[in-house]
PDB file of N, CA and C in Angstrom:
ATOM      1  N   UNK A   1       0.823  -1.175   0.000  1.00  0.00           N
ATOM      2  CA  UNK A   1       0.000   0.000   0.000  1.00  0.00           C
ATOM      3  C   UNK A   1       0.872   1.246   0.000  1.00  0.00           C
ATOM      4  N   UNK A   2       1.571   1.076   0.617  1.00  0.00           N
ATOM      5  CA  UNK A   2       2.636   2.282   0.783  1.00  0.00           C
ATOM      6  C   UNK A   2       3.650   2.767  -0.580  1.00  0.00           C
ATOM      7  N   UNK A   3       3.785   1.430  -1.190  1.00  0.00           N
ATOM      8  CA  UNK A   3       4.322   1.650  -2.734  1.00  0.00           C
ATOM      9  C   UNK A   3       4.003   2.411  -3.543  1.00  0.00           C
ATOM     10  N   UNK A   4       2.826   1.920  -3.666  1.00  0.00           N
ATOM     11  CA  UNK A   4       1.554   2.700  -4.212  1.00  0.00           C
ATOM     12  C   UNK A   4       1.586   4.077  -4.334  1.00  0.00           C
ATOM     13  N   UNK A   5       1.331   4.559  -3.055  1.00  0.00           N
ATOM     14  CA  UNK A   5       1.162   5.674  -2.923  1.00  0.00           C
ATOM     15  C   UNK A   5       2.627   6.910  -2.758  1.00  0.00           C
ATOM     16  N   UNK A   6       3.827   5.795  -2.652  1.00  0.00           N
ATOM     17  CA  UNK A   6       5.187   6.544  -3.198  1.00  0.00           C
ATOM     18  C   UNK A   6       5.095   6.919  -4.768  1.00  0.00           C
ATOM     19  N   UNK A   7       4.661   5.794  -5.054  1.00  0.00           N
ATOM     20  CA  UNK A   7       4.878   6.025  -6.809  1.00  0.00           C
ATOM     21  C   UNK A   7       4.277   7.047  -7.119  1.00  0.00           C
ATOM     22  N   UNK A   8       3.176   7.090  -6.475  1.00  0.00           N
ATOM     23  CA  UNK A   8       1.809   8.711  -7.275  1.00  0.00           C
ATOM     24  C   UNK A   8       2.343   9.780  -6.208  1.00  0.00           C
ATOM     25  N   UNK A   9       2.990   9.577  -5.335  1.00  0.00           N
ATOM     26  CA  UNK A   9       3.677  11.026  -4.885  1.00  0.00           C
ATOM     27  C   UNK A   9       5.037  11.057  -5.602  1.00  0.00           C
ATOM     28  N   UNK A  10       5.670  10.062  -6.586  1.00  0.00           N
ATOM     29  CA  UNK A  10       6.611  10.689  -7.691  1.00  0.00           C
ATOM     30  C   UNK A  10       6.194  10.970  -8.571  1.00  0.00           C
ATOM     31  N   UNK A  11       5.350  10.373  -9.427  1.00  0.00           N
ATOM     32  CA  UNK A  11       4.671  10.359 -10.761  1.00  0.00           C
ATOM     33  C   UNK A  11       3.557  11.271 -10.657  1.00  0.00           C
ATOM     34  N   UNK A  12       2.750  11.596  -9.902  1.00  0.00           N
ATOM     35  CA  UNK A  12       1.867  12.455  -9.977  1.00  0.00           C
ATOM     36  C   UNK A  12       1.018  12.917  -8.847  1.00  0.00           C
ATOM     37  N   UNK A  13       2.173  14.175  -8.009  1.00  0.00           N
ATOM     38  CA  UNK A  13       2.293  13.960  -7.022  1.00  0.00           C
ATOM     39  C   UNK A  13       0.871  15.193  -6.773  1.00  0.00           C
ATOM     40  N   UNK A  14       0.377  15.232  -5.486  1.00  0.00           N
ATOM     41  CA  UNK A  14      -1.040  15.489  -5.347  1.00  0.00           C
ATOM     42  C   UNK A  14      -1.101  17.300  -5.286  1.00  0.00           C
ATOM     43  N   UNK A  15      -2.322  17.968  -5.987  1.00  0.00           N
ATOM     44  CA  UNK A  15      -1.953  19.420  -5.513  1.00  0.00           C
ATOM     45  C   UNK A  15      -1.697  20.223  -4.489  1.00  0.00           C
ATOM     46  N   UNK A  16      -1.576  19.335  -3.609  1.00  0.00           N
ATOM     47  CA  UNK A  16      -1.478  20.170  -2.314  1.00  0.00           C
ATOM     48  C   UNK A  16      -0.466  20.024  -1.543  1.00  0.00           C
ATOM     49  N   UNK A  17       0.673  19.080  -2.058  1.00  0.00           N
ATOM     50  CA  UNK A  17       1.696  18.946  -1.973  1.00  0.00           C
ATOM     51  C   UNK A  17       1.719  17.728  -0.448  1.00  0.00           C
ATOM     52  N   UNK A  18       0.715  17.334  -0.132  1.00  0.00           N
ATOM     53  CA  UNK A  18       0.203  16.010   0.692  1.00  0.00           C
ATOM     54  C   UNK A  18       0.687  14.398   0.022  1.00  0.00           C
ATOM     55  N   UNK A  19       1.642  13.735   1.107  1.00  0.00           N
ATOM     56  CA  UNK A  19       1.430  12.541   0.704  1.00  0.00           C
ATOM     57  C   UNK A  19       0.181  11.377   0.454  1.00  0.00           C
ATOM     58  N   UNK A  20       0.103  10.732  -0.794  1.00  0.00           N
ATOM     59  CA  UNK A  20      -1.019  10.261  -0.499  1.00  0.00           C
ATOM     60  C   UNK A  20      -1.427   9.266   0.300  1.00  0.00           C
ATOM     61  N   UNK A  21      -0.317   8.813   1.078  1.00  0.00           N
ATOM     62  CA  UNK A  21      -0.220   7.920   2.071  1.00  0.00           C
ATOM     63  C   UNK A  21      -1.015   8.814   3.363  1.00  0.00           C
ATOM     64  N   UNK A  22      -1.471  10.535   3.295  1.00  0.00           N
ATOM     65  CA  UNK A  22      -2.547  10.656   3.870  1.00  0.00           C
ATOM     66  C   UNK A  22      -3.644  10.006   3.925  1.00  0.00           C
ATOM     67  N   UNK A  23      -4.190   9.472   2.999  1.00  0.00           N
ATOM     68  CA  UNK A  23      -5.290   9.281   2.444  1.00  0.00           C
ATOM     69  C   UNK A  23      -5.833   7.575   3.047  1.00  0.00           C
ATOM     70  N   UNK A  24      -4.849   6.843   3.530  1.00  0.00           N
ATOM     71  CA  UNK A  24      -4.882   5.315   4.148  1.00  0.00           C
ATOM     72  C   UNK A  24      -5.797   5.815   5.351  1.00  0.00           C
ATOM     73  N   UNK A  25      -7.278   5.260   5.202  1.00  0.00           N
ATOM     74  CA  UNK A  25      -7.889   4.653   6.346  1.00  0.00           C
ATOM     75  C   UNK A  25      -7.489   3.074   7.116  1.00  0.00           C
ATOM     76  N   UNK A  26      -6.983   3.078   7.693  1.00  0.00           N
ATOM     77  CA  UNK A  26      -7.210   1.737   8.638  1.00  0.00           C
ATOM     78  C   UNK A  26      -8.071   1.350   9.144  1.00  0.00           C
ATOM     79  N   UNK A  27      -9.067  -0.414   9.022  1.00  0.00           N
ATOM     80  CA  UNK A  27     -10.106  -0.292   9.282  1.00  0.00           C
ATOM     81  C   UNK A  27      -9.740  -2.174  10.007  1.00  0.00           C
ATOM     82  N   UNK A  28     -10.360  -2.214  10.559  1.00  0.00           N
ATOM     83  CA  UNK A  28     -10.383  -3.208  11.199  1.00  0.00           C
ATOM     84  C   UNK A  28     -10.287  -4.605  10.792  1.00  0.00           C
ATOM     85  N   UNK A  29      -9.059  -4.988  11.172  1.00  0.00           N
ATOM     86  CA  UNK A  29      -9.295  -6.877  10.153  1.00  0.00           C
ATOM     87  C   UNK A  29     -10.261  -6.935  10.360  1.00  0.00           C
ATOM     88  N   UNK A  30     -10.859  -8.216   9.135  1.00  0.00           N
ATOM     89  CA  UNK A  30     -11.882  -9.281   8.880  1.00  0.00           C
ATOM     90  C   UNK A  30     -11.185 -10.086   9.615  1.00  0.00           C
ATOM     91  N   UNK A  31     -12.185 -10.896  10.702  1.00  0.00           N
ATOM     92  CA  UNK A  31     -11.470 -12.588  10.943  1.00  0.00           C
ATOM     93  C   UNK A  31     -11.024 -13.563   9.811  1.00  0.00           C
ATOM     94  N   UNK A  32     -10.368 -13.899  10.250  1.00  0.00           N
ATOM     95  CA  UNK A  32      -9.635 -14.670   9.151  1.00  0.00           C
ATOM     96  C   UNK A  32      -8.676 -14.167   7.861  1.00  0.00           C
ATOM     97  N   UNK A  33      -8.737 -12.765   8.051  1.00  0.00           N
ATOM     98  CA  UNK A  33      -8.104 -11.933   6.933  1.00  0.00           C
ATOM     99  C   UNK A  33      -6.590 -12.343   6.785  1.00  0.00           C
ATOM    100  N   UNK A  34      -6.373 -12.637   5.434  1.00  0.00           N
ATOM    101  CA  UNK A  34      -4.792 -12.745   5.479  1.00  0.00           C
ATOM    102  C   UNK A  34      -3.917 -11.683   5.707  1.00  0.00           C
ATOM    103  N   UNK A  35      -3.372 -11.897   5.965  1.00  0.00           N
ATOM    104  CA  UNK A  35      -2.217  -9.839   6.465  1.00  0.00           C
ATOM    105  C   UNK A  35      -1.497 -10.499   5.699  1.00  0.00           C
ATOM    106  N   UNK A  36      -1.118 -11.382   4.787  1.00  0.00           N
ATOM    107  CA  UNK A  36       0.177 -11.001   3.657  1.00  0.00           C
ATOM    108  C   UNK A  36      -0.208 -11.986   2.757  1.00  0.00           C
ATOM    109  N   UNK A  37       0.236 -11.485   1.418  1.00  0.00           N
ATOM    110  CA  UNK A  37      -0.258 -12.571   0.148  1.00  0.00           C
ATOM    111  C   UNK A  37       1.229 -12.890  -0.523  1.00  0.00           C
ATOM    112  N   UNK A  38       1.830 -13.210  -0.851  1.00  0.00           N
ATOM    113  CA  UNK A  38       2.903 -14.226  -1.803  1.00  0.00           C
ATOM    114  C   UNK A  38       2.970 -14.888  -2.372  1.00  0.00           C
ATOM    115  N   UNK A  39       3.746 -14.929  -3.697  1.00  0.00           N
ATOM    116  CA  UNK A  39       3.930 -15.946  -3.924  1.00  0.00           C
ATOM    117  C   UNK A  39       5.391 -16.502  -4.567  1.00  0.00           C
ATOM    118  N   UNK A  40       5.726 -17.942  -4.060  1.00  0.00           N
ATOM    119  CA  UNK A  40       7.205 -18.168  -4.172  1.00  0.00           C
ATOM    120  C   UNK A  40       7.308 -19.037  -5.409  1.00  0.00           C
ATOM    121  N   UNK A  41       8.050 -18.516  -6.544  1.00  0.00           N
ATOM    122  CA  UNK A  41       8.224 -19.241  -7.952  1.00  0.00           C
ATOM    123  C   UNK A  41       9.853 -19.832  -7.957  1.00  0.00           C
ATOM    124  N   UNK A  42       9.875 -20.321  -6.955  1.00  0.00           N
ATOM    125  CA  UNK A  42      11.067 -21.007  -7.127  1.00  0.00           C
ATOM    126  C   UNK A  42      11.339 -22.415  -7.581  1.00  0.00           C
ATOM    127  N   UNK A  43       9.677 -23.018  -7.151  1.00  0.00           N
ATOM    128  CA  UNK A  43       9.645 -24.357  -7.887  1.00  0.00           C
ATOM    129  C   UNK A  43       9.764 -24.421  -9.355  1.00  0.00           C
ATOM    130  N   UNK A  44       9.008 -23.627  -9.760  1.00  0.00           N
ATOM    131  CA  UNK A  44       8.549 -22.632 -11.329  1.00  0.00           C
ATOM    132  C   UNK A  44      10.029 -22.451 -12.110  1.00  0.00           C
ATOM    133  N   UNK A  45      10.829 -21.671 -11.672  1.00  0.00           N
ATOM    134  CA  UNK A  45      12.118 -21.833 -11.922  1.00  0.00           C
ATOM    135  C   UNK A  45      13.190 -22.534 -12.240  1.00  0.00           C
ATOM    136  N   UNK A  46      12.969 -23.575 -10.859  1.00  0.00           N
ATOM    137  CA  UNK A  46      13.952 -24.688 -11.153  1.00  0.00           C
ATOM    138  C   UNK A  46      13.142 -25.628 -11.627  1.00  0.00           C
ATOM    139  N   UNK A  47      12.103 -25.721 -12.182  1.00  0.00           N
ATOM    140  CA  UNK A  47      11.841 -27.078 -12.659  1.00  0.00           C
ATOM    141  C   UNK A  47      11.629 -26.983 -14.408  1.00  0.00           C
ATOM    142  N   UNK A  48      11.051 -25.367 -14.563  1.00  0.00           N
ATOM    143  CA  UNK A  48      11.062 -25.103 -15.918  1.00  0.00           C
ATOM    144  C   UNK A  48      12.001 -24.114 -16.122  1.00  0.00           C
ATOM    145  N   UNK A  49      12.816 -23.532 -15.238  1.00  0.00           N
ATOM    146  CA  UNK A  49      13.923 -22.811 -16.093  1.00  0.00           C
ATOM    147  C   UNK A  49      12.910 -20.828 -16.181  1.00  0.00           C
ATOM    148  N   UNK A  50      11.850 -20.443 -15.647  1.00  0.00           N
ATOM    149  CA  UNK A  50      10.888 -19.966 -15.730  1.00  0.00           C
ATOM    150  C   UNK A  50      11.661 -18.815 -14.700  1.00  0.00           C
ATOM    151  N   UNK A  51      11.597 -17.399 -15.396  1.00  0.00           N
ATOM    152  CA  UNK A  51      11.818 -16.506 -14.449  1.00  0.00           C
ATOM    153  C   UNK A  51      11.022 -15.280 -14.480  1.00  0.00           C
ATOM    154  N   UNK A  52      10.376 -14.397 -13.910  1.00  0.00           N
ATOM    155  CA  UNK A  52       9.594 -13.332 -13.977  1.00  0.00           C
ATOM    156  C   UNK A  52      10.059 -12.420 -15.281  1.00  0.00           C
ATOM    157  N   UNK A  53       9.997 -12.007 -15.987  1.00  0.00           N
ATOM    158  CA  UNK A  53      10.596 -10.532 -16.801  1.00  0.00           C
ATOM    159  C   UNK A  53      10.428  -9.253 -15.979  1.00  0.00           C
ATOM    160  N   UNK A  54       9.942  -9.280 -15.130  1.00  0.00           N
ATOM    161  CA  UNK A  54       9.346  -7.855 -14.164  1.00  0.00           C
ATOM    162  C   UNK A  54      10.118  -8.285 -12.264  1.00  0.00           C
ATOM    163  N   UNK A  55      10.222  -7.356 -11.984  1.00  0.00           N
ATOM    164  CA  UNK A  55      10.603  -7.505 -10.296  1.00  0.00           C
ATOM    165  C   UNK A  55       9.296  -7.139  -9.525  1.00  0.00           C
ATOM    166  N   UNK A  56       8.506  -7.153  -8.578  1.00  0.00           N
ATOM    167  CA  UNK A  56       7.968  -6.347  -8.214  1.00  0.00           C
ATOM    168  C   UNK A  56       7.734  -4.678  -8.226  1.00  0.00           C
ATOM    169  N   UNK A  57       8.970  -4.201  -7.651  1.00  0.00           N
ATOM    170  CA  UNK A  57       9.225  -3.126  -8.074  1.00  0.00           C
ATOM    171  C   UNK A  57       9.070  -2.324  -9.827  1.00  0.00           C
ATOM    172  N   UNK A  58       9.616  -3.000 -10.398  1.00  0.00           N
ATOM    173  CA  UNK A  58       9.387  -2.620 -11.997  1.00  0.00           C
ATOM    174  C   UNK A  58       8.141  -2.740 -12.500  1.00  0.00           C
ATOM    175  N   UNK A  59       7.111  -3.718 -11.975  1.00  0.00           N
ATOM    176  CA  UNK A  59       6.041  -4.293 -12.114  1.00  0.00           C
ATOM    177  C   UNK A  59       5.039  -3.088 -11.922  1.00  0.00           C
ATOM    178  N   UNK A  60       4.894  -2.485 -10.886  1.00  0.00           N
ATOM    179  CA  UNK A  60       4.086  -2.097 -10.155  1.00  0.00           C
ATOM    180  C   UNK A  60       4.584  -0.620 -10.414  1.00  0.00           C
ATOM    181  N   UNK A  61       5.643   0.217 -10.403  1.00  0.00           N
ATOM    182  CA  UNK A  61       5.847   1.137 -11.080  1.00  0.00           C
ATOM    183  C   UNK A  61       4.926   1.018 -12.912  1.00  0.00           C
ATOM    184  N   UNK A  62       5.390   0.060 -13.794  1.00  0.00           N
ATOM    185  CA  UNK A  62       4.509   0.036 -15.040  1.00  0.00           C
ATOM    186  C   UNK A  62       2.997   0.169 -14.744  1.00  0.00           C
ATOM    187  N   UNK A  63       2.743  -0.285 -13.854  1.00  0.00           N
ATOM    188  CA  UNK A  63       0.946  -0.444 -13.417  1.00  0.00           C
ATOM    189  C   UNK A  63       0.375   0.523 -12.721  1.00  0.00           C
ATOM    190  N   UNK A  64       1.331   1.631 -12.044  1.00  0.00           N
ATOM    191  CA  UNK A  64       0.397   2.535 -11.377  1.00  0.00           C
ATOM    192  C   UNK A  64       0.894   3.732 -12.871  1.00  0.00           C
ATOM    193  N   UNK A  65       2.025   3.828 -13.492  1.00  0.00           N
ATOM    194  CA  UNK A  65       2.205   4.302 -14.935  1.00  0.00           C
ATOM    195  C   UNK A  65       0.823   4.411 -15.558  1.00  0.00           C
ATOM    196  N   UNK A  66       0.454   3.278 -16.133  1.00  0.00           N
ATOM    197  CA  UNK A  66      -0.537   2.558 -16.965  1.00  0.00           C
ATOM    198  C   UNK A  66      -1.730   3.257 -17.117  1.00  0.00           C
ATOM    199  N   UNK A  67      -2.139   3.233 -15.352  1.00  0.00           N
ATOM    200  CA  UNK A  67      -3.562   3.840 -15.118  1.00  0.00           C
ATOM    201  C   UNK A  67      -3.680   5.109 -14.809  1.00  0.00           C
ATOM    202  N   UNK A  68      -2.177   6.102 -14.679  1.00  0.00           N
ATOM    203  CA  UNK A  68      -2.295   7.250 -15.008  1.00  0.00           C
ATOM    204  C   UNK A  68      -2.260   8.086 -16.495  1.00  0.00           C
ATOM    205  N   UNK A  69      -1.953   6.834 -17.409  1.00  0.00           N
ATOM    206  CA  UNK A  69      -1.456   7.739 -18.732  1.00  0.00           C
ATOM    207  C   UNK A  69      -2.931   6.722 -19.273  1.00  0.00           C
ATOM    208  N   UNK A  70      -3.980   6.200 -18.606  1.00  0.00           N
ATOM    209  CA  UNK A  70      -4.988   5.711 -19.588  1.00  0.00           C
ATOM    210  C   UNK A  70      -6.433   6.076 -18.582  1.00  0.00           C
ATOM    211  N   UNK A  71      -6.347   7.284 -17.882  1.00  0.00           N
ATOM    212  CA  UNK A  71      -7.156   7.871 -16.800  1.00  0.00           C
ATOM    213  C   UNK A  71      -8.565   8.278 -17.900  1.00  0.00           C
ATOM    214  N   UNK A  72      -8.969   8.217 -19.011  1.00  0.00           N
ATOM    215  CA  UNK A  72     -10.422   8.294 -19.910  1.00  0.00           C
ATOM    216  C   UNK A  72     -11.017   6.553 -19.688  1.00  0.00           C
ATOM    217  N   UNK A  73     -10.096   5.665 -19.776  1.00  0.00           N
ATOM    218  CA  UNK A  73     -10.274   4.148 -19.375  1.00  0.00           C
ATOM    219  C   UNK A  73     -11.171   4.052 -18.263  1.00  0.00           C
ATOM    220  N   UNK A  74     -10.281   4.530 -17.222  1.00  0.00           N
ATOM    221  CA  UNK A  74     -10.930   4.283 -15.677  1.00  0.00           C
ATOM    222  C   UNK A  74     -11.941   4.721 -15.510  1.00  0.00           C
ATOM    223  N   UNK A  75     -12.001   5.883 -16.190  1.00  0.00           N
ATOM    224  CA  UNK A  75     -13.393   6.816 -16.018  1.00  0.00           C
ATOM    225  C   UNK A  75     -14.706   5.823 -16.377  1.00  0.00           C
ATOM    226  N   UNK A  76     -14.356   5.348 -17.526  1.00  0.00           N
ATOM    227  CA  UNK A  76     -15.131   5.097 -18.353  1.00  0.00           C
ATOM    228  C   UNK A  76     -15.384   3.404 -17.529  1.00  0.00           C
ATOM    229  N   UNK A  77     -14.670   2.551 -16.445  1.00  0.00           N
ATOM    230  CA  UNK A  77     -14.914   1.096 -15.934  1.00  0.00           C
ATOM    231  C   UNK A  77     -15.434   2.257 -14.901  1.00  0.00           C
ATOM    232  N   UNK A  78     -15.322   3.045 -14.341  1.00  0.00           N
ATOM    233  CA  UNK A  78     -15.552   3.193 -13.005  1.00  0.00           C
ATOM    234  C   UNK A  78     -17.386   3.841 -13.382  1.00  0.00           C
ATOM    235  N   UNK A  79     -17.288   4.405 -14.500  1.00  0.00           N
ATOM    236  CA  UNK A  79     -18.684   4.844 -14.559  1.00  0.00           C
ATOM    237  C   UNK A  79     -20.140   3.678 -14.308  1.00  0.00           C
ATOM    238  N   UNK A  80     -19.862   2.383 -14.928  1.00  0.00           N
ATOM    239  CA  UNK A  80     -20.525   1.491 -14.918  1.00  0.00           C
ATOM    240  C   UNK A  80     -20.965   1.554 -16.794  1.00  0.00           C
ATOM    241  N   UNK A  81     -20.537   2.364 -17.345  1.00  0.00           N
ATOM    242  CA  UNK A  81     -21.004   2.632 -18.962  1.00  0.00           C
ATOM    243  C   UNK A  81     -20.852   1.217 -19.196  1.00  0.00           C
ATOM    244  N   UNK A  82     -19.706   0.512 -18.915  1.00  0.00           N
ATOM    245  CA  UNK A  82     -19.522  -1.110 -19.847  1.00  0.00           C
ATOM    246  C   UNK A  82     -20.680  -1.802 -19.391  1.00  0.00           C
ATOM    247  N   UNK A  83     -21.531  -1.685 -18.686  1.00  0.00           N
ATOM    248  CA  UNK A  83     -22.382  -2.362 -18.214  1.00  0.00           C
ATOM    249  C   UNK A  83     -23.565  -2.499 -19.216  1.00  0.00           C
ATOM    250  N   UNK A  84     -23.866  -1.453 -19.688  1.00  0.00           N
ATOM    251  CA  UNK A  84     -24.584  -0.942 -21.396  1.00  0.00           C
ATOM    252  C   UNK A  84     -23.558  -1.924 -22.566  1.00  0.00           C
ATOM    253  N   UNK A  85     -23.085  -1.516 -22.479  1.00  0.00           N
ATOM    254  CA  UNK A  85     -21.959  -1.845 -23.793  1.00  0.00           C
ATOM    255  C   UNK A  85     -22.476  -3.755 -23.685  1.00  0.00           C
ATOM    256  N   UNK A  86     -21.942  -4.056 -22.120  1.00  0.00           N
ATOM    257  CA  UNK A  86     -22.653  -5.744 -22.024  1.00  0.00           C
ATOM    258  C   UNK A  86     -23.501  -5.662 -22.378  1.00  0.00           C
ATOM    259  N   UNK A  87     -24.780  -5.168 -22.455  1.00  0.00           N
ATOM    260  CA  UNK A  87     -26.147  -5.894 -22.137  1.00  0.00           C
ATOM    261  C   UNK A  87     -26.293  -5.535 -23.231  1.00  0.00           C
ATOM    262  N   UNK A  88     -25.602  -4.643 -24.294  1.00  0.00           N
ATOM    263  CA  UNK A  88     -26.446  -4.676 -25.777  1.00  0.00           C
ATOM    264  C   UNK A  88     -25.413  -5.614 -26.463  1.00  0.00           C
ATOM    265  N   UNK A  89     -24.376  -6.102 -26.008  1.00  0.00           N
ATOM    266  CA  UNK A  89     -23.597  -7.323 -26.788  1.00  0.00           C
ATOM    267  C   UNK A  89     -24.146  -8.155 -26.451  1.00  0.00           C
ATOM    268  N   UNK A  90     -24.506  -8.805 -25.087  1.00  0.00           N
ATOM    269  CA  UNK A  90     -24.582  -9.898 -24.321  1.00  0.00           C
ATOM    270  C   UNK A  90     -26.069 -10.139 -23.879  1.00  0.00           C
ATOM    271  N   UNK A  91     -26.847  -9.098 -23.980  1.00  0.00           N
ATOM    272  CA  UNK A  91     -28.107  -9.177 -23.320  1.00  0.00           C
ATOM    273  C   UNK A  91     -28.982 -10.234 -24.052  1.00  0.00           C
ATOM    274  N   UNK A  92     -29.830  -9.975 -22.713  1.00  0.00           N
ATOM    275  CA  UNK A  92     -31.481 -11.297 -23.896  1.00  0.00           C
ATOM    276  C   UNK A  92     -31.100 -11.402 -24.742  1.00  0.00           C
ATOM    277  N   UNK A  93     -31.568 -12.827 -25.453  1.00  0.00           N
ATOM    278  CA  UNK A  93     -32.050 -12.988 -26.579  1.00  0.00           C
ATOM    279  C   UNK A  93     -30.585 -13.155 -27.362  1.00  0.00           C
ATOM    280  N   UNK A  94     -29.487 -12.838 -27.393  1.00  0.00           N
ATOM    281  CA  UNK A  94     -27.891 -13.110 -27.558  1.00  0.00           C
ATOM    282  C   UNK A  94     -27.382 -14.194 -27.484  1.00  0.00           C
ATOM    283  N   UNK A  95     -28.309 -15.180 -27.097  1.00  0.00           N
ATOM    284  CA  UNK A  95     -27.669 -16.929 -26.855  1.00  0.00           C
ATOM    285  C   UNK A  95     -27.310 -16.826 -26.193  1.00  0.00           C
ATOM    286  N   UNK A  96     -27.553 -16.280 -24.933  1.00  0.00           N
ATOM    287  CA  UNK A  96     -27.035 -16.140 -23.484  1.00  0.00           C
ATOM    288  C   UNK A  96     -27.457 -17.984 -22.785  1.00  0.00           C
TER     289      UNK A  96
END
């Protein structure tokens, strides 16, 4: 989470000159919530020779990149518009 919000205070950092690591509410685990996700490709590696092309770091810099230089995109998933776009591709009567 904190990555995150380094990257968009380099890349596009907020007008008010606020980290956006202001912006983290903390809210109470879920029972059972995992507090960390991973995953280890080392079997992946040594058994097929298989290595990431991306680090984390490089990864996730390209991806918070991505969704700032394609911000008409987001607009446009966050509006619910594709939801139209489905139902006149996909709706009734479509061989659903």
């Amino acid at each position: 989470m904190h990555t995150i919000c380094d990257l968009l205070d380099q890349l596009s950092p907020r007008a008010d000159g606020q980290s956006y690591r202001r912006q983290i509410t903390h809210v109470q685990d879920r029972p059972g919530h995992d507090r960390r996700y991973a995953i280890d490709a080392r079997k992946i590696e040594r058994e097929l020779g298989w290595r990431p092309a991306e680090t984390f770091d490089t990864g996730i810099r390209k991806t918070v990149r991505w969704y700032l230089d394609n911000a008409d995109w987001v607009k446009s998933v966050q509006s619910g518009a594709y939801r139209d776009w489905v139902a006149t591709q996909y709706g009734a009567g479509q061989g659903a």
